[in-house]
PDB file of N, CA and C in Angstrom:
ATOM      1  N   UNK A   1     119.823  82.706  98.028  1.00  0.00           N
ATOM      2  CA  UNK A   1     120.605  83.865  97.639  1.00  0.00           C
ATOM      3  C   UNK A   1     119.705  84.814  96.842  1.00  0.00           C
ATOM      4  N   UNK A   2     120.191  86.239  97.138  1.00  0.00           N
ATOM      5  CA  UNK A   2     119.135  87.497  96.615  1.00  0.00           C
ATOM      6  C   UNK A   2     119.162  87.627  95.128  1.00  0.00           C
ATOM      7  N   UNK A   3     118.639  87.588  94.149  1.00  0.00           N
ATOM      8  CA  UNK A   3     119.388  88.507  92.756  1.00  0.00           C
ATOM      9  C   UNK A   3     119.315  89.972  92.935  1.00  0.00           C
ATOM     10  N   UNK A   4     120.459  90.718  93.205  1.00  0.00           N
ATOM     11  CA  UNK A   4     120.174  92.070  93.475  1.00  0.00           C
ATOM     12  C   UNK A   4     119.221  92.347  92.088  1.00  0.00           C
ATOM     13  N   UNK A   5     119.857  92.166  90.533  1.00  0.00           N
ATOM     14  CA  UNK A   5     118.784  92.795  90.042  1.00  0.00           C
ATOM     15  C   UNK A   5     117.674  93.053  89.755  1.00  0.00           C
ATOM     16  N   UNK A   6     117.327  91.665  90.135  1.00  0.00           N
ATOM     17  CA  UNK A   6     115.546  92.000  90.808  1.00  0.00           C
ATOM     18  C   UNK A   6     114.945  92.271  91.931  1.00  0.00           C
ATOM     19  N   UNK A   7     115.671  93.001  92.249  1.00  0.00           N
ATOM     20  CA  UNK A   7     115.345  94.236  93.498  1.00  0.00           C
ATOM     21  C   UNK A   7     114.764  95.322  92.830  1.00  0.00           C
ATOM     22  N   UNK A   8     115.085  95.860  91.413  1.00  0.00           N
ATOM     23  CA  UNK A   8     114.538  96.797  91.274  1.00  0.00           C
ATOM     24  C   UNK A   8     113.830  96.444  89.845  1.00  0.00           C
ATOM     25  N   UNK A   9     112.592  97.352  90.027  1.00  0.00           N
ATOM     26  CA  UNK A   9     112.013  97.095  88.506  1.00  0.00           C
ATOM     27  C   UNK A   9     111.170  97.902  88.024  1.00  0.00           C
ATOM     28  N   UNK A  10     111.061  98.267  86.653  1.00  0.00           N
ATOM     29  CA  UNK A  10     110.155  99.266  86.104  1.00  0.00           C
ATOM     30  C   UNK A  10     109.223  98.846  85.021  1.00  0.00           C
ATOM     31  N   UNK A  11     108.435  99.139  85.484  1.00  0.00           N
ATOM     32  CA  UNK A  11     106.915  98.838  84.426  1.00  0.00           C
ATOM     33  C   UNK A  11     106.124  99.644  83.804  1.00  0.00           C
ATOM     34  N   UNK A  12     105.809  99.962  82.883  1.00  0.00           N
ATOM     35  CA  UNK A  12     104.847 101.448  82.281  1.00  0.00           C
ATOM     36  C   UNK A  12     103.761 101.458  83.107  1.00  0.00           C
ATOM     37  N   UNK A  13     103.146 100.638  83.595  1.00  0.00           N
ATOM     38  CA  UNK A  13     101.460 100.578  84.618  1.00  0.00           C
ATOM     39  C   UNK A  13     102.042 101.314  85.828  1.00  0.00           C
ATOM     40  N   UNK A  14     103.344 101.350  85.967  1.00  0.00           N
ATOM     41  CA  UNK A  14     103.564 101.408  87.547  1.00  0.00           C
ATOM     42  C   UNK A  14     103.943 103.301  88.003  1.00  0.00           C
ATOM     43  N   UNK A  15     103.866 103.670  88.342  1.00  0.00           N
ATOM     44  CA  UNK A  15     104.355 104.893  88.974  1.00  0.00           C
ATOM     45  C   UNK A  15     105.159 105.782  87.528  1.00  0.00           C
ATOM     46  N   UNK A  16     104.564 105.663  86.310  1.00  0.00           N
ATOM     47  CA  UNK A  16     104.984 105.952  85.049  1.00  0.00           C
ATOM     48  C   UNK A  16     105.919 105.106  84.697  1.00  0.00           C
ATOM     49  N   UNK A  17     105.964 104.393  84.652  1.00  0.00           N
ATOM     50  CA  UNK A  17     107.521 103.329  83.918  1.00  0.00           C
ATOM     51  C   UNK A  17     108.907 103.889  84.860  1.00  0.00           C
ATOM     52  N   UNK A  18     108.854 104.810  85.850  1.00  0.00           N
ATOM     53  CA  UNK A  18     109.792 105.082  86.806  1.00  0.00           C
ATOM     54  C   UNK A  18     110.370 103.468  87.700  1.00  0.00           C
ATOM     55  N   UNK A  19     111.745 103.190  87.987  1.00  0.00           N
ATOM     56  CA  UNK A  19     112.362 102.065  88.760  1.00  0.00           C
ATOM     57  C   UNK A  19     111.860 102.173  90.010  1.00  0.00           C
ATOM     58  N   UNK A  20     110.895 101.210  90.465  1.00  0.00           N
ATOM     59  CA  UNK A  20     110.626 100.921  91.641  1.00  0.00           C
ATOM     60  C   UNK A  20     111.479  99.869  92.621  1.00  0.00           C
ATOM     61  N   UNK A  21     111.766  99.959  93.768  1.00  0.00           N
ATOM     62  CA  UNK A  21     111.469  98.962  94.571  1.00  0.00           C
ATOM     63  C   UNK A  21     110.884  97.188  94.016  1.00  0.00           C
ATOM     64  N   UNK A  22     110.870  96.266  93.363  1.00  0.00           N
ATOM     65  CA  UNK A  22     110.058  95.498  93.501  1.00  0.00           C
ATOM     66  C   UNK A  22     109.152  94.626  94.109  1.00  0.00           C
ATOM     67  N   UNK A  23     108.073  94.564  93.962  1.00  0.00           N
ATOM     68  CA  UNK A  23     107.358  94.520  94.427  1.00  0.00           C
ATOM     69  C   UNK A  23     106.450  95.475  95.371  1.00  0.00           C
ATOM     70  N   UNK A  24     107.097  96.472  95.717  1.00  0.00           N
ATOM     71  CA  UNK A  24     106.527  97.693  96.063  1.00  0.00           C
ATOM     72  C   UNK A  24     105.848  99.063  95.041  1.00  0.00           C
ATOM     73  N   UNK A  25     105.323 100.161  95.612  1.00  0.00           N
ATOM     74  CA  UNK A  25     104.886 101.252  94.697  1.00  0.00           C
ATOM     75  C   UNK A  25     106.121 102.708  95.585  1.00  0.00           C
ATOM     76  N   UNK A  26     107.503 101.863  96.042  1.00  0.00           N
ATOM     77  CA  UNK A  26     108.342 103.049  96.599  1.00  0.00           C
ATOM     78  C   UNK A  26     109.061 103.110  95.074  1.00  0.00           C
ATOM     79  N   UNK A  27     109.536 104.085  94.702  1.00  0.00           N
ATOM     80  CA  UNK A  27     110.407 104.387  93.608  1.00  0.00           C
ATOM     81  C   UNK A  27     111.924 104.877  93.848  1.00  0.00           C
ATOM     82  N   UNK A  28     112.708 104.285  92.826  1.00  0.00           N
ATOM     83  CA  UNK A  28     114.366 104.933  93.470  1.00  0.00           C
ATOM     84  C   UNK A  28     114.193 106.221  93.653  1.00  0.00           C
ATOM     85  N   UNK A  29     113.493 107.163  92.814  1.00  0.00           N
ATOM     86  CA  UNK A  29     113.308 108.874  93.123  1.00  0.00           C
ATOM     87  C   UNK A  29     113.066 109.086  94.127  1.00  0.00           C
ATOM     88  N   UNK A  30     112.194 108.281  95.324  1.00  0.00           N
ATOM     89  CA  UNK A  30     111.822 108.444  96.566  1.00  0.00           C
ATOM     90  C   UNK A  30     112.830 108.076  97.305  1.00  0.00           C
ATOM     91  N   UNK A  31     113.883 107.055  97.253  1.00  0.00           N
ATOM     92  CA  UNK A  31     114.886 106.905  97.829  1.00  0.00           C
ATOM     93  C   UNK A  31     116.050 107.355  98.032  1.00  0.00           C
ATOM     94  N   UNK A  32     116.339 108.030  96.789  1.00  0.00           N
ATOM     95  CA  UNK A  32     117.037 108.779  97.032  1.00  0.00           C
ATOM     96  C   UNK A  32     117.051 110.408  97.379  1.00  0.00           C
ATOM     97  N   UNK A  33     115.639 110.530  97.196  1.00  0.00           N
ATOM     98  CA  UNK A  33     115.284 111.820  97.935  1.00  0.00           C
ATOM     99  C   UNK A  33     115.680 111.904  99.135  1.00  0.00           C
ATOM    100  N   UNK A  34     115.500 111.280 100.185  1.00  0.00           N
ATOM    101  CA  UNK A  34     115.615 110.651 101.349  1.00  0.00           C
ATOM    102  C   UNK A  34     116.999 111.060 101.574  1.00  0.00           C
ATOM    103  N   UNK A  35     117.632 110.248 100.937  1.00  0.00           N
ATOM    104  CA  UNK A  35     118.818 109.933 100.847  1.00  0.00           C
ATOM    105  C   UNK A  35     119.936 111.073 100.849  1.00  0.00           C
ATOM    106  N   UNK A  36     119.255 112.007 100.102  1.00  0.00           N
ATOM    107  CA  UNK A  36     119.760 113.421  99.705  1.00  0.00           C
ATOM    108  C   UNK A  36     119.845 114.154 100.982  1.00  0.00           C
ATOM    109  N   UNK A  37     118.564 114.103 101.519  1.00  0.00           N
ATOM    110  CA  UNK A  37     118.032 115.286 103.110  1.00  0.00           C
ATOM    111  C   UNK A  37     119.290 114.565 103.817  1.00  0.00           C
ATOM    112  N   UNK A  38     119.393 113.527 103.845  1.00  0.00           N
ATOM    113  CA  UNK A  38     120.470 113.260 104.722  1.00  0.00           C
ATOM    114  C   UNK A  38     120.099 112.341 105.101  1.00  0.00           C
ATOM    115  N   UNK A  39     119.142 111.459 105.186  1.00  0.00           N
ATOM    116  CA  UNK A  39     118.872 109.723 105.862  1.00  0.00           C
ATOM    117  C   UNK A  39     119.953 109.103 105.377  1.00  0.00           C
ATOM    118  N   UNK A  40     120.169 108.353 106.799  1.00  0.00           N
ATOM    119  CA  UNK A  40     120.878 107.179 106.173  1.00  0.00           C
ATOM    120  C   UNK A  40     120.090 106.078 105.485  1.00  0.00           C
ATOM    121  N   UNK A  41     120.784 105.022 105.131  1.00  0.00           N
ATOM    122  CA  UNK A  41     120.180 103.824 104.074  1.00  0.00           C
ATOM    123  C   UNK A  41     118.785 103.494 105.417  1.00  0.00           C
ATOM    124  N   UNK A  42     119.539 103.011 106.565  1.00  0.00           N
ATOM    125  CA  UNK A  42     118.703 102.604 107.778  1.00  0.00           C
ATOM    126  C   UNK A  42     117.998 103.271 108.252  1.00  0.00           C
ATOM    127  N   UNK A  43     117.963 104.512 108.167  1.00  0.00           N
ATOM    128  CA  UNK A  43     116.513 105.709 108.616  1.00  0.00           C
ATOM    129  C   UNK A  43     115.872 105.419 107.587  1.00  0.00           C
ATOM    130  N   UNK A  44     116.082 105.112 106.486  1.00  0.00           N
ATOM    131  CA  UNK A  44     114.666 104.744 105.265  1.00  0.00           C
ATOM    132  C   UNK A  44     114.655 103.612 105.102  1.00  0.00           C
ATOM    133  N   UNK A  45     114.697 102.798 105.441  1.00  0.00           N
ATOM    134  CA  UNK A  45     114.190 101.562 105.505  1.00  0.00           C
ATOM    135  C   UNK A  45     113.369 101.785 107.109  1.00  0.00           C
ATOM    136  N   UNK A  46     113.861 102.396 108.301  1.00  0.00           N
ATOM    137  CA  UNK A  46     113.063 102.345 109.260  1.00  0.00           C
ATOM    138  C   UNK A  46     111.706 102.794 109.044  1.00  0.00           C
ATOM    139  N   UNK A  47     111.539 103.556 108.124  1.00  0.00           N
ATOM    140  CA  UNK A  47     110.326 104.760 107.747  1.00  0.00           C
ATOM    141  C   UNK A  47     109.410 103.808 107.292  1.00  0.00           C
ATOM    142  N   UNK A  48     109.929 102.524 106.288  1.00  0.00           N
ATOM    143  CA  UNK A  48     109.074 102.033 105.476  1.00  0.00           C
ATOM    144  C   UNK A  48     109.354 100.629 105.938  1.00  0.00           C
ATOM    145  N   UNK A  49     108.133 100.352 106.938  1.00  0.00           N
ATOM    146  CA  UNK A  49     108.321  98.489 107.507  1.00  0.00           C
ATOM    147  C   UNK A  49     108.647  97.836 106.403  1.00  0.00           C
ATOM    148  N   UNK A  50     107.395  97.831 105.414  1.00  0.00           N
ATOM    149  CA  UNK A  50     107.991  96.658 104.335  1.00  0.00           C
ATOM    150  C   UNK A  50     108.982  96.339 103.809  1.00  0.00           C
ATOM    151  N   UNK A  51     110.033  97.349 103.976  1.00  0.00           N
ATOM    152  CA  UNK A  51     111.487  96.900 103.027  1.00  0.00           C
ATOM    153  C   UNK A  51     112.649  97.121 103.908  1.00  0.00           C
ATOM    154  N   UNK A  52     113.601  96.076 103.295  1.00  0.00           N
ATOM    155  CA  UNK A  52     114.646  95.483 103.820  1.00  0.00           C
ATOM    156  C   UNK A  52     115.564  97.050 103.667  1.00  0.00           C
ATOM    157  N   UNK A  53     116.292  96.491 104.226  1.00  0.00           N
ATOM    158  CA  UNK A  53     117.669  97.131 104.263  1.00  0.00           C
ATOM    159  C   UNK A  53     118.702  97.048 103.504  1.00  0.00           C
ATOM    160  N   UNK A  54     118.729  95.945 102.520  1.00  0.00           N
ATOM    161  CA  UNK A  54     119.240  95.551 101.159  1.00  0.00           C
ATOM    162  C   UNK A  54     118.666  96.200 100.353  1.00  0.00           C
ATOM    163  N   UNK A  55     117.050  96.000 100.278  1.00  0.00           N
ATOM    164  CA  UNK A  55     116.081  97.083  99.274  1.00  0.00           C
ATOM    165  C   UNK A  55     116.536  98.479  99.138  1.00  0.00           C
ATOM    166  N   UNK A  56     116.872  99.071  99.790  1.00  0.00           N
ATOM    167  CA  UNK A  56     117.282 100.102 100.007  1.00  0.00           C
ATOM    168  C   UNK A  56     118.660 100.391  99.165  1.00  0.00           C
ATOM    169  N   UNK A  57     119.474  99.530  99.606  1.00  0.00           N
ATOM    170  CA  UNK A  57     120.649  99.672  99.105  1.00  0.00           C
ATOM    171  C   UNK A  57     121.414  99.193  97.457  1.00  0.00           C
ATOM    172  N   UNK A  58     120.184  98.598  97.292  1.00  0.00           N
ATOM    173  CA  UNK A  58     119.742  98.303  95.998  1.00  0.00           C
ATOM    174  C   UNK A  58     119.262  99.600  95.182  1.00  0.00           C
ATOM    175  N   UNK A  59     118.044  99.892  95.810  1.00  0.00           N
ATOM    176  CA  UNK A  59     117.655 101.925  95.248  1.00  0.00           C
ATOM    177  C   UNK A  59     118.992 102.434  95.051  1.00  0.00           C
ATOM    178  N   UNK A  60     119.502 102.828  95.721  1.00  0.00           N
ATOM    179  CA  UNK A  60     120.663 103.783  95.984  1.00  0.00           C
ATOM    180  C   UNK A  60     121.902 103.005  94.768  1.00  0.00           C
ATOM    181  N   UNK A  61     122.082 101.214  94.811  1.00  0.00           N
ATOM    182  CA  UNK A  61     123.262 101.414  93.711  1.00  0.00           C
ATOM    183  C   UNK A  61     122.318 101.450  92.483  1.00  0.00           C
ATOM    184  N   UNK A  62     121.565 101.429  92.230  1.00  0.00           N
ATOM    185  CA  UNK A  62     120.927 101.650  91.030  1.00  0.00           C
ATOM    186  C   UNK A  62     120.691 103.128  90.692  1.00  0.00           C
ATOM    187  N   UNK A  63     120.554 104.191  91.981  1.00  0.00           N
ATOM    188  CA  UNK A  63     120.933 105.712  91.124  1.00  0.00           C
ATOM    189  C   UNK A  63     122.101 106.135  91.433  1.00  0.00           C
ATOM    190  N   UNK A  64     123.149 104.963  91.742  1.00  0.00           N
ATOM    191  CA  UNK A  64     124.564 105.655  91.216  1.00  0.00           C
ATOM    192  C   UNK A  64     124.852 105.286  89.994  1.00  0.00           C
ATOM    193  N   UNK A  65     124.412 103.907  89.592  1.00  0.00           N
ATOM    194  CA  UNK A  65     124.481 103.475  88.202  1.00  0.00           C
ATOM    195  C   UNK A  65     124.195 104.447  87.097  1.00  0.00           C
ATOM    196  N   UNK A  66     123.092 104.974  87.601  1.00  0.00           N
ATOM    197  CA  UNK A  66     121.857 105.678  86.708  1.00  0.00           C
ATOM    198  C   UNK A  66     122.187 107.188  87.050  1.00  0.00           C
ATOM    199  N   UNK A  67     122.871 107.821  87.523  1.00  0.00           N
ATOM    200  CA  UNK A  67     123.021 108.943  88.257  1.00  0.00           C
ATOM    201  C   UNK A  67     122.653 110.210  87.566  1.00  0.00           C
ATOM    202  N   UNK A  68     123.188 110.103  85.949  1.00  0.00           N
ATOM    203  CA  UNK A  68     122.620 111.051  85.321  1.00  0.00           C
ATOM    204  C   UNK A  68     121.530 111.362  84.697  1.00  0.00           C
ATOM    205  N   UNK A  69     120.591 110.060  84.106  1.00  0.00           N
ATOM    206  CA  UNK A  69     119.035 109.958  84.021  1.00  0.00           C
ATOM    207  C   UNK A  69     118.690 110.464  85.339  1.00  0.00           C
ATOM    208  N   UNK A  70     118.438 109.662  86.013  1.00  0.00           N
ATOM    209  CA  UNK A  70     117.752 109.948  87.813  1.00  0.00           C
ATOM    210  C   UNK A  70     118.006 111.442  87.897  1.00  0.00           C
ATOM    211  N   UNK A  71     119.206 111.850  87.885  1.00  0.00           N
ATOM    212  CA  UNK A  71     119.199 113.783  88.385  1.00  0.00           C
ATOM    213  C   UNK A  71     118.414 114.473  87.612  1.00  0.00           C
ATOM    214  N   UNK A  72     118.298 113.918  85.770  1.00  0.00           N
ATOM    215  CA  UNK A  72     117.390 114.890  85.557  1.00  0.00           C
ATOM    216  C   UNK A  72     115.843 114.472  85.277  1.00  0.00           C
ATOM    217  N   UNK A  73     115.739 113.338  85.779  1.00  0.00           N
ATOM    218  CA  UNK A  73     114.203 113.324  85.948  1.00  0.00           C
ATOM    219  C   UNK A  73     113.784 114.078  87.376  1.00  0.00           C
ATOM    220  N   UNK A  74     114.520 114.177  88.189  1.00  0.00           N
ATOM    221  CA  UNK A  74     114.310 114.973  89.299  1.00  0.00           C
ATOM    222  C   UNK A  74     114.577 116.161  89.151  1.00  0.00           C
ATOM    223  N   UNK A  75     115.227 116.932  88.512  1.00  0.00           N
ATOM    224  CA  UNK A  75     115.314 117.985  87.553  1.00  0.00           C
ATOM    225  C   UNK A  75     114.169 118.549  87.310  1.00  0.00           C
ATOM    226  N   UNK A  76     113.644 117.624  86.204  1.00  0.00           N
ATOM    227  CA  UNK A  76     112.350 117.923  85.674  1.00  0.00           C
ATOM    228  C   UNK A  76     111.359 117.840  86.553  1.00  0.00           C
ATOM    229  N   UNK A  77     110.935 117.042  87.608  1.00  0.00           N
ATOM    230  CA  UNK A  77     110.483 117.274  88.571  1.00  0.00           C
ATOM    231  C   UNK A  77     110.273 118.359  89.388  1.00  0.00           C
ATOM    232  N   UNK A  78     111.459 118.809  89.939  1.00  0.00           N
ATOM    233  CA  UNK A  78     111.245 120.055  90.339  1.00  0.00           C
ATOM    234  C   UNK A  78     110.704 121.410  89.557  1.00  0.00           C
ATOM    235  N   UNK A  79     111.441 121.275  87.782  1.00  0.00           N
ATOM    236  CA  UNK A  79     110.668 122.746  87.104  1.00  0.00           C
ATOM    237  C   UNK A  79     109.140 122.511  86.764  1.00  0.00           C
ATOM    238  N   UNK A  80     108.502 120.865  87.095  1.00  0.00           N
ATOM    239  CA  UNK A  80     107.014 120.753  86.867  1.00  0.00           C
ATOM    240  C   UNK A  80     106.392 121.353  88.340  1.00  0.00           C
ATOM    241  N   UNK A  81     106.973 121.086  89.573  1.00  0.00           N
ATOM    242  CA  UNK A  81     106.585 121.589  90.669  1.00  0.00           C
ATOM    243  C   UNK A  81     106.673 123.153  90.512  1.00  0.00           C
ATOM    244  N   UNK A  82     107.617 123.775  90.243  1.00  0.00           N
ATOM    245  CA  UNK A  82     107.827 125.357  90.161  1.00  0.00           C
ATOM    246  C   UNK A  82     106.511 125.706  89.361  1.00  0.00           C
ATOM    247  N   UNK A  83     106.477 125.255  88.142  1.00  0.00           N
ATOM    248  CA  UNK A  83     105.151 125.390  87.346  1.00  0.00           C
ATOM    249  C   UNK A  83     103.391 125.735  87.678  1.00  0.00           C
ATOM    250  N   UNK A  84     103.568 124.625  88.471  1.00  0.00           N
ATOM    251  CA  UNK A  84     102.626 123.927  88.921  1.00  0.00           C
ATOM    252  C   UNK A  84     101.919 124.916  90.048  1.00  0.00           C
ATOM    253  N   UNK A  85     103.382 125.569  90.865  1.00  0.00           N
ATOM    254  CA  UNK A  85     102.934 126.555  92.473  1.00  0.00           C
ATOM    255  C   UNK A  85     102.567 127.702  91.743  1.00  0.00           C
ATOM    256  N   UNK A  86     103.336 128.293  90.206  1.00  0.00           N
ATOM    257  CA  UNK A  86     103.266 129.195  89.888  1.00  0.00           C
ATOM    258  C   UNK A  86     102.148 129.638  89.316  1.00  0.00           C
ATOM    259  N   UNK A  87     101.412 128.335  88.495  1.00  0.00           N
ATOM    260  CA  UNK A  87      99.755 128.572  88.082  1.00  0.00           C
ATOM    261  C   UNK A  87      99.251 128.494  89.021  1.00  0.00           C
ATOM    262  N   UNK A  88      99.066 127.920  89.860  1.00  0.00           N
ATOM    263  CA  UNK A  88      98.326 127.924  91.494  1.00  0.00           C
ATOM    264  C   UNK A  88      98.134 129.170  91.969  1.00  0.00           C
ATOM    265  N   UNK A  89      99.473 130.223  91.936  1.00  0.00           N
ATOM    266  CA  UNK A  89      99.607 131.110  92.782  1.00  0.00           C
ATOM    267  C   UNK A  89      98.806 132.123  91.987  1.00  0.00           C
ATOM    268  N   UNK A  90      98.831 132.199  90.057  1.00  0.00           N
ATOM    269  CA  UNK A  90      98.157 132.967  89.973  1.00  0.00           C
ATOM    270  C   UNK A  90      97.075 132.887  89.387  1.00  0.00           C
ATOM    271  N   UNK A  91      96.378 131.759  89.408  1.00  0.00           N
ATOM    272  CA  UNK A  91      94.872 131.837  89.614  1.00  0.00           C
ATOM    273  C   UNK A  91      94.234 132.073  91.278  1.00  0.00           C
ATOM    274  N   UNK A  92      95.431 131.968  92.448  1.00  0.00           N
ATOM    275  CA  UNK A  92      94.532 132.855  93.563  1.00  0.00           C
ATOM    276  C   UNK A  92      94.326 133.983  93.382  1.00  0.00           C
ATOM    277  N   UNK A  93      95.583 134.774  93.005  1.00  0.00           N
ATOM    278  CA  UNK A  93      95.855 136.217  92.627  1.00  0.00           C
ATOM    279  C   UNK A  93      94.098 136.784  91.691  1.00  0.00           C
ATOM    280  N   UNK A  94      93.993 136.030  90.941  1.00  0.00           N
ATOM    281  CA  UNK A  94      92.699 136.061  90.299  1.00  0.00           C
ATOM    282  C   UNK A  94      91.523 136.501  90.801  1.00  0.00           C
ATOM    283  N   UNK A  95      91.374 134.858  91.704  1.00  0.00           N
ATOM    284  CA  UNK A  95      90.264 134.644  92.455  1.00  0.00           C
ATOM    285  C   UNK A  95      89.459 135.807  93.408  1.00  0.00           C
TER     286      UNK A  95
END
């Protein structure tokens, strides 16, 4: 028998102390990204041989658990990406 809760796990060495997959380097943020575009549980697990189809569904109840941490680390995610295109864009402008 599985322990779902060690399906998922977070470590400071690992992908920043972000909830991974265990034993993997996939993170729930990646899963439920996925998840968001519209995959089902089974289109992301097809994507990624190594993990089950439970793994998966494990990601996913762990950012409903977590739903409001998880949104805004992806949150923040996105205004570090905006950031990020926006110094990019104007040191070409520069160049």
């Amino acid at each position: 028998m599985t322990d779902i809760g060690k399906m998922i796990a977070s470590q400071p060495d690992v992908k920043g102390g972000r909830p991974c997959i265990a034993g993997t380097g996939i993170t729930v943020h990646r899963i439920v990204t996925w998840y968001k575009q519209g995959f089902t549980p089974e289109q992301i697990a097809d994507e990624y041989d190594h993990l089950k189809l439970a793994q998966v569904y494990a990601a996913l109840a762990y950012y409903h658990a977590n739903q409001a941490e998880i949104e805004a680390e992806l949150a923040a995610d996105d205004v570090e990406i905006e950031r990020l295109e926006q110094e990019q864009y104007q040191e070409s402008k520069i160049a």
